[in-house]
C-alpha atoms as a PDB file:
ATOM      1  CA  UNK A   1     212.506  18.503  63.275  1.00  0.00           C
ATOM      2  CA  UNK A   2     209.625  20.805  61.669  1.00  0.00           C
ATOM      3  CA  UNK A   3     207.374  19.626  65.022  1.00  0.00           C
ATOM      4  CA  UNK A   4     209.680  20.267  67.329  1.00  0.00           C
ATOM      5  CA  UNK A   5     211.012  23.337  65.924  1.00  0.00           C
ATOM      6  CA  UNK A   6     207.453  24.174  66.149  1.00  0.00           C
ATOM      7  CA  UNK A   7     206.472  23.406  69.387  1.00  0.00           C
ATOM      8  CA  UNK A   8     209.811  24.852  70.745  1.00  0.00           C
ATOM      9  CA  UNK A   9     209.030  28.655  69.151  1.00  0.00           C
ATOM     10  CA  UNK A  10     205.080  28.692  69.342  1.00  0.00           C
ATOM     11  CA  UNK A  11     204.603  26.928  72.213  1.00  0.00           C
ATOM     12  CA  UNK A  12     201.376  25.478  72.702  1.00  0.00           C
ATOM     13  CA  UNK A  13     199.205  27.820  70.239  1.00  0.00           C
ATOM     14  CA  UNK A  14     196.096  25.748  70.642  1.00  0.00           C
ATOM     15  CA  UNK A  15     195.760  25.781  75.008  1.00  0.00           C
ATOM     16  CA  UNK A  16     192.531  26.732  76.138  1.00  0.00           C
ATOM     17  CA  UNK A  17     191.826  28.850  79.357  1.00  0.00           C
ATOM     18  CA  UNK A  18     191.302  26.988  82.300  1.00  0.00           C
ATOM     19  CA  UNK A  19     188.290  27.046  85.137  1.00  0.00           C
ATOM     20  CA  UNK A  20     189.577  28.344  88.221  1.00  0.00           C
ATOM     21  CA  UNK A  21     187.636  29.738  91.072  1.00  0.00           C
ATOM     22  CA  UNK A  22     188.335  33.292  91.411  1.00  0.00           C
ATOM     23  CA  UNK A  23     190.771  34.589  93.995  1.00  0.00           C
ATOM     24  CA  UNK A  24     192.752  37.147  94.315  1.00  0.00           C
ATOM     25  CA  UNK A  25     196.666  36.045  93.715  1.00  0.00           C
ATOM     26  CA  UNK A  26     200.053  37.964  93.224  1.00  0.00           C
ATOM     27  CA  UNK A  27     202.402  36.777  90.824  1.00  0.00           C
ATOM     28  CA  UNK A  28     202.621  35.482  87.416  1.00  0.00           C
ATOM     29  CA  UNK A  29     198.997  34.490  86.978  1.00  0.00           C
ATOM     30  CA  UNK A  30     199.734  30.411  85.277  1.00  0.00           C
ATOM     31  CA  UNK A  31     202.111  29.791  87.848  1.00  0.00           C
ATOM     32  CA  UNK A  32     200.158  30.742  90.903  1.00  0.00           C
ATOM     33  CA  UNK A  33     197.168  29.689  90.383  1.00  0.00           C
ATOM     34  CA  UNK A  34     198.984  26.220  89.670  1.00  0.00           C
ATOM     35  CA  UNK A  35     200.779  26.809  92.966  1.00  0.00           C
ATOM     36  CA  UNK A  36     197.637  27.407  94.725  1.00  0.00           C
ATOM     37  CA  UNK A  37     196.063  24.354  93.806  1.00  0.00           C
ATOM     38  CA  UNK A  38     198.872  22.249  94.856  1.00  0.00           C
ATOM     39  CA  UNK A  39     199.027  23.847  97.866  1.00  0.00           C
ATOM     40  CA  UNK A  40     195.035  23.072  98.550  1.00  0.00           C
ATOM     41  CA  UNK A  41     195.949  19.021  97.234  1.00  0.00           C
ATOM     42  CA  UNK A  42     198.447  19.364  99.976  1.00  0.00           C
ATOM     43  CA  UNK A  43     196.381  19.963 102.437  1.00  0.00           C
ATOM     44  CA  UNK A  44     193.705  17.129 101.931  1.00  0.00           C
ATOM     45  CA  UNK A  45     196.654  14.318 102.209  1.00  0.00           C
ATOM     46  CA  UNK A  46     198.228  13.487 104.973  1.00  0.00           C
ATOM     47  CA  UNK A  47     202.219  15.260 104.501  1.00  0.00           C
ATOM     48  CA  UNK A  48     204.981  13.477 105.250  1.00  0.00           C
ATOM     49  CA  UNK A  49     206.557  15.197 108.115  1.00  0.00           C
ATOM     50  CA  UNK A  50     210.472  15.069 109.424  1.00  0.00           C
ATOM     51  CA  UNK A  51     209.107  16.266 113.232  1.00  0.00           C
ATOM     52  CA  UNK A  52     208.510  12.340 114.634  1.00  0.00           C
ATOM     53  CA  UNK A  53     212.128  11.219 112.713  1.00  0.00           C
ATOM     54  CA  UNK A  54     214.338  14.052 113.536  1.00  0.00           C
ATOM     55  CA  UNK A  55     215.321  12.398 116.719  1.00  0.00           C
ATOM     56  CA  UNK A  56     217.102   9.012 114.794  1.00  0.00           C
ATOM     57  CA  UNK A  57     219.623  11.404 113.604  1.00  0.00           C
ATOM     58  CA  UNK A  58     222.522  13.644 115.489  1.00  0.00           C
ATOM     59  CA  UNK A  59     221.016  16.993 116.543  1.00  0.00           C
ATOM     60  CA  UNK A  60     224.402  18.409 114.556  1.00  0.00           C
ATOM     61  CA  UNK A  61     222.837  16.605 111.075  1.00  0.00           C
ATOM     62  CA  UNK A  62     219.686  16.995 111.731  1.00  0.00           C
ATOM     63  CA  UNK A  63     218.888  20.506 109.456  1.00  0.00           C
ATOM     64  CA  UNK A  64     220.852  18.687 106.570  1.00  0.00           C
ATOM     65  CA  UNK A  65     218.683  15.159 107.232  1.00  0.00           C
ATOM     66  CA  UNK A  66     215.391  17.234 107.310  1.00  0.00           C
ATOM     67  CA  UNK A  67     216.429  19.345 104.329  1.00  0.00           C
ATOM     68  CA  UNK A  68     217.282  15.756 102.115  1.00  0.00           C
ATOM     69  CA  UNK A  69     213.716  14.370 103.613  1.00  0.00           C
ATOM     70  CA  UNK A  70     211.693  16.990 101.960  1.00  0.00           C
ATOM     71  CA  UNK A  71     213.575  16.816  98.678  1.00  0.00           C
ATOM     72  CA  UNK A  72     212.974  13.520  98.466  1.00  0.00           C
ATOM     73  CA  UNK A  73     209.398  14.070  99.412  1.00  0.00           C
ATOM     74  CA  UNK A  74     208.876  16.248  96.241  1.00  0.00           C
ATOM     75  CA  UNK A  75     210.415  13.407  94.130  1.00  0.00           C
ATOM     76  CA  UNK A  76     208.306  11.235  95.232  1.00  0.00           C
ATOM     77  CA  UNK A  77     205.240  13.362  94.436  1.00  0.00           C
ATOM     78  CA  UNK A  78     206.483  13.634  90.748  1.00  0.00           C
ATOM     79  CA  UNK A  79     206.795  10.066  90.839  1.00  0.00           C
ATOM     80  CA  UNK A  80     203.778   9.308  91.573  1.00  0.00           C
ATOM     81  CA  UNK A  81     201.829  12.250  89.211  1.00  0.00           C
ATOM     82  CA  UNK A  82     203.812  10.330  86.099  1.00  0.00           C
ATOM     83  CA  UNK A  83     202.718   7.436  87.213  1.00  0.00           C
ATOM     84  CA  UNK A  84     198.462   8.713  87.158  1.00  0.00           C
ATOM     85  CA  UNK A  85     199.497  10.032  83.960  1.00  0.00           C
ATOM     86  CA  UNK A  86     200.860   6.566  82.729  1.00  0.00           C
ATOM     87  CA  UNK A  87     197.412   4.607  84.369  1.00  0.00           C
ATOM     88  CA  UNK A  88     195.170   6.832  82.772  1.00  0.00           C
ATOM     89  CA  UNK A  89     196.806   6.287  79.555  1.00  0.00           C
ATOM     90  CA  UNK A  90     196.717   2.524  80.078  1.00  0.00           C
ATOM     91  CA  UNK A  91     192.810   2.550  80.826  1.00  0.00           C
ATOM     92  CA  UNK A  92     192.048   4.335  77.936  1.00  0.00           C
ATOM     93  CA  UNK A  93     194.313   2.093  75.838  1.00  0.00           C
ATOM     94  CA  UNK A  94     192.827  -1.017  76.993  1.00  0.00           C
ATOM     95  CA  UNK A  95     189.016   0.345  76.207  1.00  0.00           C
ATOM     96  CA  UNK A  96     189.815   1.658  72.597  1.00  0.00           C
ATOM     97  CA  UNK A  97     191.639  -1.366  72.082  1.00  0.00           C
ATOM     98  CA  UNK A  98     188.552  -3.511  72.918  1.00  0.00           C
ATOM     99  CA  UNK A  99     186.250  -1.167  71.323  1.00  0.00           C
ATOM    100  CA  UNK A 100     184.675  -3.354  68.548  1.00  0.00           C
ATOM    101  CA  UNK A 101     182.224  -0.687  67.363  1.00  0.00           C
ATOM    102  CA  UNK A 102     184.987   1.064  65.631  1.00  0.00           C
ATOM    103  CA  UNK A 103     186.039   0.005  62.471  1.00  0.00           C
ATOM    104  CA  UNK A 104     189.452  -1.729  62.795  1.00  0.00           C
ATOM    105  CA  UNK A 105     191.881   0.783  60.545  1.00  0.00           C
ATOM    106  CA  UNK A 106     190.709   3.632  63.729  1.00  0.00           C
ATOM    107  CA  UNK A 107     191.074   0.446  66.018  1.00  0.00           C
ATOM    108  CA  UNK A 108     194.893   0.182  64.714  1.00  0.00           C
ATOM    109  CA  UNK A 109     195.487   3.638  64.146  1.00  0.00           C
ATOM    110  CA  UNK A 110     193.747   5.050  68.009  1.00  0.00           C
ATOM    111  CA  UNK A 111     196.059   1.703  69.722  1.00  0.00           C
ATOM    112  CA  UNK A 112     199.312   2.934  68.285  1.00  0.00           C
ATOM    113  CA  UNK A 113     198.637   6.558  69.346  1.00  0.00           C
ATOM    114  CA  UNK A 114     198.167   5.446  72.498  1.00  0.00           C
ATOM    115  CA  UNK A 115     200.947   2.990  72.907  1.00  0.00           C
ATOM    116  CA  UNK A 116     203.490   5.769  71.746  1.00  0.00           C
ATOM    117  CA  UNK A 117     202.133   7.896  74.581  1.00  0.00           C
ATOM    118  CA  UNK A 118     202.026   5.174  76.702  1.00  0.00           C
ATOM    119  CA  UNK A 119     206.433   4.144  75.867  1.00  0.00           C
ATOM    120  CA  UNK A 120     206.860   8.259  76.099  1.00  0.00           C
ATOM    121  CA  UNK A 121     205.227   8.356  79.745  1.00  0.00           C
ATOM    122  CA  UNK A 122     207.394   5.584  80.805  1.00  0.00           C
ATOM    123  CA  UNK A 123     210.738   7.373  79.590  1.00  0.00           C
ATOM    124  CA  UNK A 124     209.946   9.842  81.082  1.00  0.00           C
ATOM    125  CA  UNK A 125     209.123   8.154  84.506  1.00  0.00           C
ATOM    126  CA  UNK A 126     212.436   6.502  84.221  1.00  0.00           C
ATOM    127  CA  UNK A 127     214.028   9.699  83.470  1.00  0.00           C
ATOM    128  CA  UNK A 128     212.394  11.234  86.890  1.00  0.00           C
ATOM    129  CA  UNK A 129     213.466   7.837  88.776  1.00  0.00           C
ATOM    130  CA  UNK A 130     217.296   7.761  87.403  1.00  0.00           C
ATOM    131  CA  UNK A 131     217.666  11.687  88.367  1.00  0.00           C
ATOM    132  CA  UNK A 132     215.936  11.056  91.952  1.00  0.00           C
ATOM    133  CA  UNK A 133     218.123   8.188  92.263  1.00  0.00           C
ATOM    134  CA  UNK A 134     221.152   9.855  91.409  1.00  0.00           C
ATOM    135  CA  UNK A 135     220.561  12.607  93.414  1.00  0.00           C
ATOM    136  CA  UNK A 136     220.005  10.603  96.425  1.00  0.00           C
ATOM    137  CA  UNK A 137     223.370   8.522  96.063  1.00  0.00           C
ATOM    138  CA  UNK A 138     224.668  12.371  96.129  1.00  0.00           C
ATOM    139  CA  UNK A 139     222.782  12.702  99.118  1.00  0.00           C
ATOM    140  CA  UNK A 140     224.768   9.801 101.012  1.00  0.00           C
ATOM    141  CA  UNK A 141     228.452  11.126 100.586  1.00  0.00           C
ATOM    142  CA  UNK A 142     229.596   7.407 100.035  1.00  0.00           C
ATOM    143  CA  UNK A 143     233.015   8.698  99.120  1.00  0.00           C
ATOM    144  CA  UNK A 144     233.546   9.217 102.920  1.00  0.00           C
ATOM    145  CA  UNK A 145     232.709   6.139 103.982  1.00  0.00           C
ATOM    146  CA  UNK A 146     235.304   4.159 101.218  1.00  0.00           C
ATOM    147  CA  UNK A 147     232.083   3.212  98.630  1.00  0.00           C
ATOM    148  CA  UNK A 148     232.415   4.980  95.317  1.00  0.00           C
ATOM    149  CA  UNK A 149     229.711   6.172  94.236  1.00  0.00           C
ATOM    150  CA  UNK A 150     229.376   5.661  90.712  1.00  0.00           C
ATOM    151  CA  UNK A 151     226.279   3.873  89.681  1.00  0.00           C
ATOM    152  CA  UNK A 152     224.720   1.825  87.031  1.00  0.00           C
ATOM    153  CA  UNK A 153     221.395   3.194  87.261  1.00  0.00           C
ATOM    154  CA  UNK A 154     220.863   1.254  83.281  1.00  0.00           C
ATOM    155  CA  UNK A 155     217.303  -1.038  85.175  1.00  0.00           C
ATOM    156  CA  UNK A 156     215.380   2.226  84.947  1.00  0.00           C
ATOM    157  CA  UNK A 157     215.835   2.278  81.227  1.00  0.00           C
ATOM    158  CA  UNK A 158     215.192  -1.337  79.800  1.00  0.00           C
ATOM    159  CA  UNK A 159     212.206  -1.264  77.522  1.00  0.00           C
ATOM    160  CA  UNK A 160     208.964  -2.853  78.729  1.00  0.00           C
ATOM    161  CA  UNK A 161     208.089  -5.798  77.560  1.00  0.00           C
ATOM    162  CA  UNK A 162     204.726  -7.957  77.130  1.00  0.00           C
ATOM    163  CA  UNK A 163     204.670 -11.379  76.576  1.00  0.00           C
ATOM    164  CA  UNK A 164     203.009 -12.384  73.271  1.00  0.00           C
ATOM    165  CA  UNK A 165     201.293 -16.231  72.974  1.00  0.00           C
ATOM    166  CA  UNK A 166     201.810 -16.207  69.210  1.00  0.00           C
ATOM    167  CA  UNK A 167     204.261 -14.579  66.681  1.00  0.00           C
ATOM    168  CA  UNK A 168     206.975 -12.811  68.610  1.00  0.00           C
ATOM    169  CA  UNK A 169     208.281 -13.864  72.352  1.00  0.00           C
ATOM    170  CA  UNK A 170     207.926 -10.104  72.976  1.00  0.00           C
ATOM    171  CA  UNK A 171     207.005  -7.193  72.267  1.00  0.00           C
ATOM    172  CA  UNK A 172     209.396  -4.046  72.648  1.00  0.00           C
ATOM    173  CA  UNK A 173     207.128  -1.288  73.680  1.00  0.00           C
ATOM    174  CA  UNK A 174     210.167   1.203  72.335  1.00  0.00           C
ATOM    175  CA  UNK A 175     209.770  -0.109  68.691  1.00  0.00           C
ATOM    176  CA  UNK A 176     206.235   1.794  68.668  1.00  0.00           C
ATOM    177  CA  UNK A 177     207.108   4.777  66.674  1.00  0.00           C
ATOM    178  CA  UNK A 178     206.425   8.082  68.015  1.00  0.00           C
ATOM    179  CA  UNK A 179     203.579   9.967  66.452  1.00  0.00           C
ATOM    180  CA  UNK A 180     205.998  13.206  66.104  1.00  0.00           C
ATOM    181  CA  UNK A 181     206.434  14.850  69.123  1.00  0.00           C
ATOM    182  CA  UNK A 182     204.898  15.416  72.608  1.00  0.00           C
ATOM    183  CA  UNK A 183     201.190  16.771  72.088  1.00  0.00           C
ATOM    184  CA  UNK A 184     200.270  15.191  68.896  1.00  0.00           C
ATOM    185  CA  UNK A 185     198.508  11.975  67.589  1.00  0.00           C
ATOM    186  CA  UNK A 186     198.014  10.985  64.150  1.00  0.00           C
ATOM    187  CA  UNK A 187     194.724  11.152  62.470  1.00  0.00           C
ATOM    188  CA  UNK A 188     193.168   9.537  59.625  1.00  0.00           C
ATOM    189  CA  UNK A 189     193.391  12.392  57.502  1.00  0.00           C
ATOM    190  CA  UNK A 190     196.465  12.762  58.680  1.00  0.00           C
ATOM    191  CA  UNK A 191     198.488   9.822  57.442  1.00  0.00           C
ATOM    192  CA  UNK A 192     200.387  10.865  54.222  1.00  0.00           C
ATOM    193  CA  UNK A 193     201.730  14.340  56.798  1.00  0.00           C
ATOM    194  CA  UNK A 194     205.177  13.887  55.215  1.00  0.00           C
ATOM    195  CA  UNK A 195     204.084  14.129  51.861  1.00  0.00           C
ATOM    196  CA  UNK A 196     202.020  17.089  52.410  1.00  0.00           C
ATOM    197  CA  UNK A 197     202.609  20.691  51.044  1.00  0.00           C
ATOM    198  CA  UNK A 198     203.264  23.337  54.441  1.00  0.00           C
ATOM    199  CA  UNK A 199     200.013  24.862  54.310  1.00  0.00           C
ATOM    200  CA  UNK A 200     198.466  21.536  54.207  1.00  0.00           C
ATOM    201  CA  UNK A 201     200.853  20.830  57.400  1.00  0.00           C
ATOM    202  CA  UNK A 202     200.187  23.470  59.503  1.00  0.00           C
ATOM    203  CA  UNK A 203     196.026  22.438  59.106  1.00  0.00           C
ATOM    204  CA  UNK A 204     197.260  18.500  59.801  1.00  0.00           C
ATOM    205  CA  UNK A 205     199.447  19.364  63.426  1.00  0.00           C
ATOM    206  CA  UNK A 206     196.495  21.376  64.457  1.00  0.00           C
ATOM    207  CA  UNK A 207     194.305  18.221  63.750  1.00  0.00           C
ATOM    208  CA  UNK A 208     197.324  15.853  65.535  1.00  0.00           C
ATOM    209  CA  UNK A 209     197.253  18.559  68.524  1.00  0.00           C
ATOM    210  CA  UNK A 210     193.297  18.067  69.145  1.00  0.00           C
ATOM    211  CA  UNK A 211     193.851  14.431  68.971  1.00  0.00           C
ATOM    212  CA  UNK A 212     196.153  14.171  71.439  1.00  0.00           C
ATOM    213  CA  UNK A 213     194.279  16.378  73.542  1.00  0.00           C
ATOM    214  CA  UNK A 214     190.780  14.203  72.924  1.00  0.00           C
ATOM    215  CA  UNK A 215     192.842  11.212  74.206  1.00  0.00           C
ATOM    216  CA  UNK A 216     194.322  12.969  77.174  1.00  0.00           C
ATOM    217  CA  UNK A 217     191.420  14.282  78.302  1.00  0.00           C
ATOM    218  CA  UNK A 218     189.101  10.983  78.022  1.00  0.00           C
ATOM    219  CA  UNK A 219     192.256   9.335  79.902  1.00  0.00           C
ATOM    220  CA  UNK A 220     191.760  11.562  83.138  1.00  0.00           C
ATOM    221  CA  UNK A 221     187.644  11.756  82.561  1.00  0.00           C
ATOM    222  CA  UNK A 222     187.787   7.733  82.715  1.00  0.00           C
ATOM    223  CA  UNK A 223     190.464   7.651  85.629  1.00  0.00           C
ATOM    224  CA  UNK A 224     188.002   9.823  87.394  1.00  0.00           C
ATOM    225  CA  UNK A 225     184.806   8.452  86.542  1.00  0.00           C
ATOM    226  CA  UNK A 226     186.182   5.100  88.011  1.00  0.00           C
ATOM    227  CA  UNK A 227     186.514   6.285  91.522  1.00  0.00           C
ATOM    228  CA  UNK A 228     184.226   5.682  93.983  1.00  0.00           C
ATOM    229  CA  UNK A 229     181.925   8.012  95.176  1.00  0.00           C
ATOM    230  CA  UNK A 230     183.435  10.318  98.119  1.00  0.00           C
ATOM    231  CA  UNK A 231     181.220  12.040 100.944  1.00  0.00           C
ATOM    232  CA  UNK A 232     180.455  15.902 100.694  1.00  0.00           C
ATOM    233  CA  UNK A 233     183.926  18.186 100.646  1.00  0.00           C
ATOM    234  CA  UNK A 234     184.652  19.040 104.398  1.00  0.00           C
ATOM    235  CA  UNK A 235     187.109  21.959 103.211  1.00  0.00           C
ATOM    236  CA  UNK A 236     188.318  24.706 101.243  1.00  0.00           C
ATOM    237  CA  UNK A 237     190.742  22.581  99.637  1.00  0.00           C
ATOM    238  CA  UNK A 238     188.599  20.158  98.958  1.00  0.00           C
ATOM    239  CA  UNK A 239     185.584  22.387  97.355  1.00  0.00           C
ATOM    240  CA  UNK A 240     188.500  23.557  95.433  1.00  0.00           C
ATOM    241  CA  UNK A 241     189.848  19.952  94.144  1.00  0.00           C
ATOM    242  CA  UNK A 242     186.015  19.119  93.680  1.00  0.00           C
ATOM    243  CA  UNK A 243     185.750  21.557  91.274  1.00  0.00           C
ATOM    244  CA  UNK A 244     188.528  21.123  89.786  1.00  0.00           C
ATOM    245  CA  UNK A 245     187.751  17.114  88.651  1.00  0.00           C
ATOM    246  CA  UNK A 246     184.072  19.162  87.415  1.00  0.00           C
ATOM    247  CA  UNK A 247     186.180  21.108  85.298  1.00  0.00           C
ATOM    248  CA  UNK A 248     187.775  17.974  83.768  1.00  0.00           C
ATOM    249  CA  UNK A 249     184.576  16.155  83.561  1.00  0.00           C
ATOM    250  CA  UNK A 250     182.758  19.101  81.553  1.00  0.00           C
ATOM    251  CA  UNK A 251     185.416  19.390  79.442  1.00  0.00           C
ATOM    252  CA  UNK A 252     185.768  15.986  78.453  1.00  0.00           C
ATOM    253  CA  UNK A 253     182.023  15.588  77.787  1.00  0.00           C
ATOM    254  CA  UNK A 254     182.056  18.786  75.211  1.00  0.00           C
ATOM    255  CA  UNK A 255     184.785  17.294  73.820  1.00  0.00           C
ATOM    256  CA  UNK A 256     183.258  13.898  73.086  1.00  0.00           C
ATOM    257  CA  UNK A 257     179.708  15.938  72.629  1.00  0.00           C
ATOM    258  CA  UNK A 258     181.687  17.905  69.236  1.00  0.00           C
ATOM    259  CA  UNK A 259     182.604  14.452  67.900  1.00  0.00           C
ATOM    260  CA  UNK A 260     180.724  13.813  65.067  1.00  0.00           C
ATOM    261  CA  UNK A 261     180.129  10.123  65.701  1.00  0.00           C
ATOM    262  CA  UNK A 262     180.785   8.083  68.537  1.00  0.00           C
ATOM    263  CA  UNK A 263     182.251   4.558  69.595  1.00  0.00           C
ATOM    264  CA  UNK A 264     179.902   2.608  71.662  1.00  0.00           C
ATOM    265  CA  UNK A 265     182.396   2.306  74.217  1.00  0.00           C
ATOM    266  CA  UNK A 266     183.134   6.483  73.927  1.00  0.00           C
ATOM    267  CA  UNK A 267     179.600   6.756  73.995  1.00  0.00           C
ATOM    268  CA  UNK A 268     178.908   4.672  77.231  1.00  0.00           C
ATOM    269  CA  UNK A 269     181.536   6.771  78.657  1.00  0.00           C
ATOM    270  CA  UNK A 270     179.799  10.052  77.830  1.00  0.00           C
ATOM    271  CA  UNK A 271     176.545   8.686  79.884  1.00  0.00           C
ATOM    272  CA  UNK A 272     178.949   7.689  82.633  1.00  0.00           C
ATOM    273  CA  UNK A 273     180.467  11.303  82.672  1.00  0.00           C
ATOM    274  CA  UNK A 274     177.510  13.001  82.627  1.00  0.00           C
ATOM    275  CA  UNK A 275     175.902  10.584  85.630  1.00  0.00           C
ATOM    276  CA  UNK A 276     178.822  11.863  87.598  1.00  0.00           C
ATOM    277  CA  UNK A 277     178.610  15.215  87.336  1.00  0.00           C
ATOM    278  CA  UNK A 278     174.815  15.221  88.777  1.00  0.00           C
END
């Protein structure tokens, strides 16, 4: 409750100040400038467009059919932006995991920070894929056609599961405790948080916070350091999403770079980082 509270009524009192290129932008400066970037990232795919399907449907349905097509586009998209979220996650749990440099209480301790992530990420991908789908049984007005449209939408929420050789047939990803709330990770100094007096709290969530945020960041810095190399931006947009993935890089590389000592695998990772940005 106190980490919730606290994240409810302060918000996120540790953010930093993103990059961005400088342009002039109306509007409430966070949200455009996010708006602007997805509109660039927009225009480097290839959109989905209604134009070459509008012609399968009645012309008196058709504005209702292409209004439903879009708004399942943008589910899609969030779909698919929890789902980089979840394989970053799973990357960088399967490299800290394996990272035998580390002693093995940081080994334990890094695995089940990551794993609670990891089961949070996939709630909240199932949450995104029971809404989308109950929106879109909405969408199909089944009551006018004889089909009720109550649903059990309950194979979105099963826990996953991974088959274990030894011990235990399975293991219930859900049964990995979370570390507190969304935005923190436990530390080593960190442990014995519930037995701590508040001052000694308030110093602890601000060490959970930059945790969680180490981990995050290394995530995306070694989802993008594992693509392949891509020719020379032949856009705006794509100058702009360019920079952007520099922005990540550089931060993740000060961020390692402040760490007083470093995993061989974290440090391979730095050179990597630091390869790609030349």
């Amino acid at each position: 409750f106190f980490i919730l509270f606290f994240c409810g009524r302060m918000g996120d009192p540790f953010a930093e100040f993103a990059q961005v290129e400088e342009k002039k932008l109306e509007g409430e400066a966070p949200k455009v400038v996010s708006s602007y970037l997805e509109e660039e990232r927009k225009k480097l795919e290839k959109a989905a467009s209604f134009s070459e399907l509008k012609d399968c449907f009645p012309k008196e349905f058709q504005a209702r059919a292409e209004e439903q097509f879009y708004k399942r586009q943008n589910q899609y998209a969030r779909i698919r932006a929890k789902e980089d979220e979840i394989e970053a996650i799973t990357e960088r749990l399967y490299t800290v995991r394996f990272d035998t440099s580390s002693p093995a209480d940081q080994i334990l301790m890094s695995t089940k920070n990551l794993l609670a992530e990891l089961n949070r990420l996939n709630e909240e991908l199932a949450q995104i894929r029971e809404k989308s789908l109950q929106q879109f049984v909405e969408s199909l007005e089944l009551d006018d056609i004889g089909i009720s449209k109550r649903m059990n939408s309950n194979s979105f929420r099963k826990p996953s599961k991974v088959t274990l050789g030894d011990g235990p047939s399975t293991f219930n990803l859900s049964e990995v405790s979370s570390t507190g709330a969304y935005g923190f990770m436990k530390t080593s100094s960190t442990k014995a948080f519930e037995k701590q007096p508040p001052a000694e709290k308030w110093q602890s969530l601000y060490k959970m916070f930059k945790e969680w945020r180490f981990q995050k960041e290394l995530a995306e810095a070694q989802k993008l350091a594992s693509k392949g190399e891509g020719g020379p931006p032949a856009s705006e947009a794509a100058v702009v999403l360019l920079n952007e993935e520099k922005t990540k890089l550089r931060q993740a590389i000060y961020s390692l770079n402040q760490r007083k000592q470093l995993s061989n695998a974290d440090a391979k990772l730095l050179e990597v980082l630091q390869q790609k940005l030349k």
